[in-house]
C-alpha atoms as a PDB file:
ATOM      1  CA  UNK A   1       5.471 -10.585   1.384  1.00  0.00           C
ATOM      2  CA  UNK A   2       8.957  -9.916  -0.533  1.00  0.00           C
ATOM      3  CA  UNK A   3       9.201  -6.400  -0.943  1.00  0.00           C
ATOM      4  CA  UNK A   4      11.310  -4.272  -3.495  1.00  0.00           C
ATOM      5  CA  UNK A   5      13.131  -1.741  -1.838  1.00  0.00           C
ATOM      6  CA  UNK A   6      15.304   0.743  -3.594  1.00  0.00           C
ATOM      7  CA  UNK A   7      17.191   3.345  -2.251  1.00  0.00           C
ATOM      8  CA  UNK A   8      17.788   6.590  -4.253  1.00  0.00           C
ATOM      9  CA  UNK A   9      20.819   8.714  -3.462  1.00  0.00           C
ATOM     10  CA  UNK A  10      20.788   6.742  -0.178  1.00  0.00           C
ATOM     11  CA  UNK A  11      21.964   3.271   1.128  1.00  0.00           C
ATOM     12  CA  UNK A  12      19.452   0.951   2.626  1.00  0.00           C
ATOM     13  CA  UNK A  13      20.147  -0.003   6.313  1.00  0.00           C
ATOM     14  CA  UNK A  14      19.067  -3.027   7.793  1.00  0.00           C
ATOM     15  CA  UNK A  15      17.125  -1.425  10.140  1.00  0.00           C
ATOM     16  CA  UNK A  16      15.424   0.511   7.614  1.00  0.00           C
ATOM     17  CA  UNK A  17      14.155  -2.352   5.775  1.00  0.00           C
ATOM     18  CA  UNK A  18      13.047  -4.057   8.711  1.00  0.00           C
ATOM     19  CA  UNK A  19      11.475  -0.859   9.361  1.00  0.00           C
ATOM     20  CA  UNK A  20       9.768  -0.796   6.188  1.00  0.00           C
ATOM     21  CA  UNK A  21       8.767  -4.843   5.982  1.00  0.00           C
ATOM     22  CA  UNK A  22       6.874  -4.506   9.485  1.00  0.00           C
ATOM     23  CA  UNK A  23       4.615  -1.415   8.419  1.00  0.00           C
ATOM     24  CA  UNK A  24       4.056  -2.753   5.026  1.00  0.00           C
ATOM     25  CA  UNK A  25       2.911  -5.940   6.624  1.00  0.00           C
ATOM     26  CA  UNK A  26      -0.062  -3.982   7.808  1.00  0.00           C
ATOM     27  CA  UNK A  27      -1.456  -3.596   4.509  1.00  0.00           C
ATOM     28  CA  UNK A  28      -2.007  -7.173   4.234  1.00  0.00           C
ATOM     29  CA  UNK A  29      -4.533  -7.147   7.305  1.00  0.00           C
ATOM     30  CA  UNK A  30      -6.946  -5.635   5.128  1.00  0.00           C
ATOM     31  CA  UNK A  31      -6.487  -7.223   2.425  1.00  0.00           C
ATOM     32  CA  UNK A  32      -4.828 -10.270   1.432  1.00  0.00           C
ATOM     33  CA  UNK A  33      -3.631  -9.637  -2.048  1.00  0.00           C
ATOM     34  CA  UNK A  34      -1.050  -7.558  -1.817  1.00  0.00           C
ATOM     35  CA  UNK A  35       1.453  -8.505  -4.631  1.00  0.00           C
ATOM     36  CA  UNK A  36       4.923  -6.856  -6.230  1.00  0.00           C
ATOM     37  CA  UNK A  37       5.084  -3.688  -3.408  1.00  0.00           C
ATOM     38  CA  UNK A  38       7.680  -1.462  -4.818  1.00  0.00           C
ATOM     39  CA  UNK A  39       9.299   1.071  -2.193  1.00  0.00           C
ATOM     40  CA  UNK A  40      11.964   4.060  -3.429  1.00  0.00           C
ATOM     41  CA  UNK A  41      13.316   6.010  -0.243  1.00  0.00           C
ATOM     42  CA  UNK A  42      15.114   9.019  -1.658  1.00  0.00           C
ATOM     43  CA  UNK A  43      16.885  12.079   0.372  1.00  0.00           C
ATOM     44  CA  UNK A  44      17.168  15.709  -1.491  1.00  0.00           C
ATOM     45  CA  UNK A  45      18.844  18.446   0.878  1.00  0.00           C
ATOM     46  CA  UNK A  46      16.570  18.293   3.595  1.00  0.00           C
ATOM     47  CA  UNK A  47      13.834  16.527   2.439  1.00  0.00           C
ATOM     48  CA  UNK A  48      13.409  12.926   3.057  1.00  0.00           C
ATOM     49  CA  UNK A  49      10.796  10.909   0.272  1.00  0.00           C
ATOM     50  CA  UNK A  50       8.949   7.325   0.298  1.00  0.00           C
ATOM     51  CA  UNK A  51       6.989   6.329  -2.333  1.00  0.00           C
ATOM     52  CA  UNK A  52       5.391   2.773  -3.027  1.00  0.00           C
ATOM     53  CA  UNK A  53       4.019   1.016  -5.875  1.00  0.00           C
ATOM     54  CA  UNK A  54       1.740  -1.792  -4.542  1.00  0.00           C
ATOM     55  CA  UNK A  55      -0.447  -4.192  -6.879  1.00  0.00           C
ATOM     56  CA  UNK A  56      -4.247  -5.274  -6.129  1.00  0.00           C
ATOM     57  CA  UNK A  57      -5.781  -8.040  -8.245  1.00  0.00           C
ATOM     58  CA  UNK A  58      -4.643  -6.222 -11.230  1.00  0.00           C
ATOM     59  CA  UNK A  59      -4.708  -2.408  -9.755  1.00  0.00           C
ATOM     60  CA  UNK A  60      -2.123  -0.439  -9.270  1.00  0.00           C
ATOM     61  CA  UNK A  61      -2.034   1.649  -6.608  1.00  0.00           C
ATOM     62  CA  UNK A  62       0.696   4.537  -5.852  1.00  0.00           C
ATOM     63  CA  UNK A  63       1.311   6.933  -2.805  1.00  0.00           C
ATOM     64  CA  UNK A  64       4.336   9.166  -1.783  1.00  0.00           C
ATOM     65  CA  UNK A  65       4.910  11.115   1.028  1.00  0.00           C
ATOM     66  CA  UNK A  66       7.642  14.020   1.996  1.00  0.00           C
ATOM     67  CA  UNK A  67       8.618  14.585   5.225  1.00  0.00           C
ATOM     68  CA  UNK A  68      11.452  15.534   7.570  1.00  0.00           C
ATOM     69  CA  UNK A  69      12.777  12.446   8.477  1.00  0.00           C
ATOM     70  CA  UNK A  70      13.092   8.870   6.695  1.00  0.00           C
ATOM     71  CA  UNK A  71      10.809   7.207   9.383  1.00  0.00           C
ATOM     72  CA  UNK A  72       8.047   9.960   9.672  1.00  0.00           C
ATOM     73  CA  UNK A  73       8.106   9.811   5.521  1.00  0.00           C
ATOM     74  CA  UNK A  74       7.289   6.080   5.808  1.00  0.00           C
ATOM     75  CA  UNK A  75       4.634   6.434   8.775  1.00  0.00           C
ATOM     76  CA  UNK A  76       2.670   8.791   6.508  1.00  0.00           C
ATOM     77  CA  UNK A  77       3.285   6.705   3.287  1.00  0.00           C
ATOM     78  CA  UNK A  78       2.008   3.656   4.934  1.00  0.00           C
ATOM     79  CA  UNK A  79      -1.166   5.791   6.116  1.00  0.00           C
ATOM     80  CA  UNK A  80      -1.774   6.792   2.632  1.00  0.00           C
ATOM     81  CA  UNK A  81      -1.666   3.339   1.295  1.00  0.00           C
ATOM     82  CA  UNK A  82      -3.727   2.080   4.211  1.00  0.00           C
ATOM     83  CA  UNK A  83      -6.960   4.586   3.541  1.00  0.00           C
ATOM     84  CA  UNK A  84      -6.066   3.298  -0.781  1.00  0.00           C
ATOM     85  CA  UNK A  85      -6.551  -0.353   0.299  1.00  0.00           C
ATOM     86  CA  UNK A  86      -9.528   0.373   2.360  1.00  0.00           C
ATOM     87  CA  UNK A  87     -11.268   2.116  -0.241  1.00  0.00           C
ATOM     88  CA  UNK A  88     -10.133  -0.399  -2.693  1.00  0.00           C
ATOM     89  CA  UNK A  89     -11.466  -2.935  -0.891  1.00  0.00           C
ATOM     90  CA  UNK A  90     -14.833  -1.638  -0.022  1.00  0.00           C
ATOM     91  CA  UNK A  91     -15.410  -0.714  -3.837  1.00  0.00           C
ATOM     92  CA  UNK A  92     -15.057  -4.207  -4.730  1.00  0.00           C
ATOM     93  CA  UNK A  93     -16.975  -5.599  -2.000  1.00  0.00           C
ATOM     94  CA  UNK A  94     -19.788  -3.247  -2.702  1.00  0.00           C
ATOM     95  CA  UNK A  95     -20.212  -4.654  -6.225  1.00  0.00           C
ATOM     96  CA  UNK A  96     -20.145  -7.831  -5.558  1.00  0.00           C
ATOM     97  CA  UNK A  97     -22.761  -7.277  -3.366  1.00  0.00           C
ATOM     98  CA  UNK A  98     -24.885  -5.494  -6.023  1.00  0.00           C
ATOM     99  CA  UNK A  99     -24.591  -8.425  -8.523  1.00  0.00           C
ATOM    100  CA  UNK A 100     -25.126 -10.988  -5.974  1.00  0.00           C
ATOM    101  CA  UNK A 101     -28.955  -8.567  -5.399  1.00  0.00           C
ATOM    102  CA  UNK A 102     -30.395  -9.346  -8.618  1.00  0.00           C
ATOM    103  CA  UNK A 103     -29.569 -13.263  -8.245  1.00  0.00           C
ATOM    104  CA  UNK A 104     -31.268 -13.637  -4.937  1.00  0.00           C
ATOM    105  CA  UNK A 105     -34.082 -11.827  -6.254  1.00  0.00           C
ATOM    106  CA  UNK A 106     -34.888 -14.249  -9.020  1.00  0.00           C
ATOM    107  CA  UNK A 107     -34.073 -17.257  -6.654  1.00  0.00           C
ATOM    108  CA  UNK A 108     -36.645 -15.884  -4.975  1.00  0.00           C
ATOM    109  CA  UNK A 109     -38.969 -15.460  -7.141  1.00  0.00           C
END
């Protein structure tokens, strides 16, 4: 998975992209179309910001997180996107499901 990682107000280390590739890599055990992630890390004062743009068959879906440090901030950013792609993916299972019901039935019958 190439990801796009931007840095705002902030350079990028090395070991903060590697940081970033391995959890991002954990979306994809859930689901395996994961395309175009987008990741801005941002400090402000004290605060330290992640945010990702990550696209599902189409979707879009978007989380941020705030938190003390860089690392936390991506921890609980990669959380977030975790319980999205979860959801995501049990929505669309679920209807397939439900329109494969109706076709069995009149197999059936």
């Amino acid at each position: 998975m190439h990801i796009n990682l931007t840095g705002h107000h902030m350079d990028i280390t090395d070991s903060l992209r590697d940081y970033v590739t391995e959890k991002m890599l954990r979306l994809e055990r859930h689901f395996d179309h994961v395309t175009k992630p987008h990741v801005i890390l941002s400090v402000e004062k004290q605060r330290h910001r992640a945010e990702a743009t990550i696209q599902l068959n189409g979707s879009q879906i978007f989380a941020d997180s705030t938190q003390e440090t860089m690392y936390a901030a991506i921890d609980a950013l990669v959380d977030k996107l975790d319980r999205q792609v979860k959801k995501y993916k049990e929505k669309h299972t679920e209807e397939r499901h439900r329109a494969e019901k109706p076709a069995r039935a009149a197999i059936e019958e």
